[in-house]
Protein backbone atom coordinates (compact mmCIF):
# COMPACT_ATOMS: atom_id res chain seq x y z
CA UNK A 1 10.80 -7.33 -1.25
CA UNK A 2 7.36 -5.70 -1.72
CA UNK A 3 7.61 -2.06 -0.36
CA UNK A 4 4.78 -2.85 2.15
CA UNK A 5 6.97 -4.81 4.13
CA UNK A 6 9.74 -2.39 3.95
CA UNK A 7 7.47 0.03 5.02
CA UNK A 8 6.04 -1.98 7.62
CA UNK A 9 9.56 -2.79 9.18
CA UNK A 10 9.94 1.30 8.73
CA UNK A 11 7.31 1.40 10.93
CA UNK A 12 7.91 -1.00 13.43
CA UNK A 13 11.82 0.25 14.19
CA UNK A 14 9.56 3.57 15.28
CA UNK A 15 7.61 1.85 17.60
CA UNK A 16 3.86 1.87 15.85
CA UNK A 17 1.10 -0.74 16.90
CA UNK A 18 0.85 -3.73 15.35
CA UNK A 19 -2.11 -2.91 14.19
CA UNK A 20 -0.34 -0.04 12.08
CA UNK A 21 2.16 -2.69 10.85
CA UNK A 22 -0.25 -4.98 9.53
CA UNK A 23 -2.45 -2.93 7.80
CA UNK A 24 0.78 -1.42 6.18
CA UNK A 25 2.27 -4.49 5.66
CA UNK A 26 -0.08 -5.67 3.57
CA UNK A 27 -2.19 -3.13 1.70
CA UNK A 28 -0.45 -4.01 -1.56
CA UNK A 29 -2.09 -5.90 -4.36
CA UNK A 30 0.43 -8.27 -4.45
CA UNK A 31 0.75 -9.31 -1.19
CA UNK A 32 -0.15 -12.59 -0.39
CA UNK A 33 -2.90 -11.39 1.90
CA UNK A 34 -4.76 -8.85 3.45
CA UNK A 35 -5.75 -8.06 7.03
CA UNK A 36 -9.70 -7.47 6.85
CA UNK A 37 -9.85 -3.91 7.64
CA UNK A 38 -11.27 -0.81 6.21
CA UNK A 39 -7.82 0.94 6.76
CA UNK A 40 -6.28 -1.69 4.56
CA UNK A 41 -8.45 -0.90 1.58
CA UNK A 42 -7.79 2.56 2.23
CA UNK A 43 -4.38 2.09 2.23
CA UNK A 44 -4.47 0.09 -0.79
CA UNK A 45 -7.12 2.34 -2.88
CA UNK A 46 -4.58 5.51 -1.67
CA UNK A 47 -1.40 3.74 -2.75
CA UNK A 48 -2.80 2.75 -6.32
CA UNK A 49 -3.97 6.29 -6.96
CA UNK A 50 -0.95 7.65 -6.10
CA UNK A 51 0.28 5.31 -8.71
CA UNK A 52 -2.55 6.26 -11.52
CA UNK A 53 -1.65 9.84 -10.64
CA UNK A 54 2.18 9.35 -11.36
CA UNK A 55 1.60 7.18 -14.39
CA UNK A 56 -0.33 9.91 -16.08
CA UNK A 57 1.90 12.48 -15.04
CA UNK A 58 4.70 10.51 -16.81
CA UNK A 59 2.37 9.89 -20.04
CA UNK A 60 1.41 6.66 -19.08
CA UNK A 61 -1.89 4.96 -18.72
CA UNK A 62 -3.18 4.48 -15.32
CA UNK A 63 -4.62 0.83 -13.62
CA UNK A 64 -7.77 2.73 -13.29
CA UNK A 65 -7.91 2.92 -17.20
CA UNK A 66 -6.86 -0.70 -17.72
C-alpha cells in the first residue's frame, strides 16, 4: 500500500478535512492520480526532497540527479 494512503487513513481516524485527505492521499508519484492542487505539488515536491536528502545522506544518488 503506497504510504500516501496510509497516511491519508492516518489522517482521517484524526478527523482532518477531506480536503487534507486527498491532497495527502495522493501526492505520491506513483499514485494513480492527483487532485489538481497547489498543496499537492507541494506535498509531492516536499516528500521527494526529503527523499533526495536521505539518499545522499546514505551515499546514494538522489532523483534530482537522475
Amino acid at each position: 500500500m503506497a504510504h500516501g494512503v496510509v497516511a491519508g487513513l492516518v489522517l482521517h481516524d484524526l478527523g482532518f478535512r477531506p480536503e487534507v485527505i486527498s491532497v495527502v492521499t495522493t501526492h505520491a508519484t506513483d499514485a494513480p492520480f492527483h487532485v489538481p492542487s497547489i498543496y499537492g505539488l507541494l506535498t509531492n515536491y516536499a516528500d521527494m526532497t526529503a527523499i533526495d536528502l536521505t539518499l545522499l545522506g546514505a551515499g546514494g544518488k538522489p532523483f534530482y540527479l537522475r
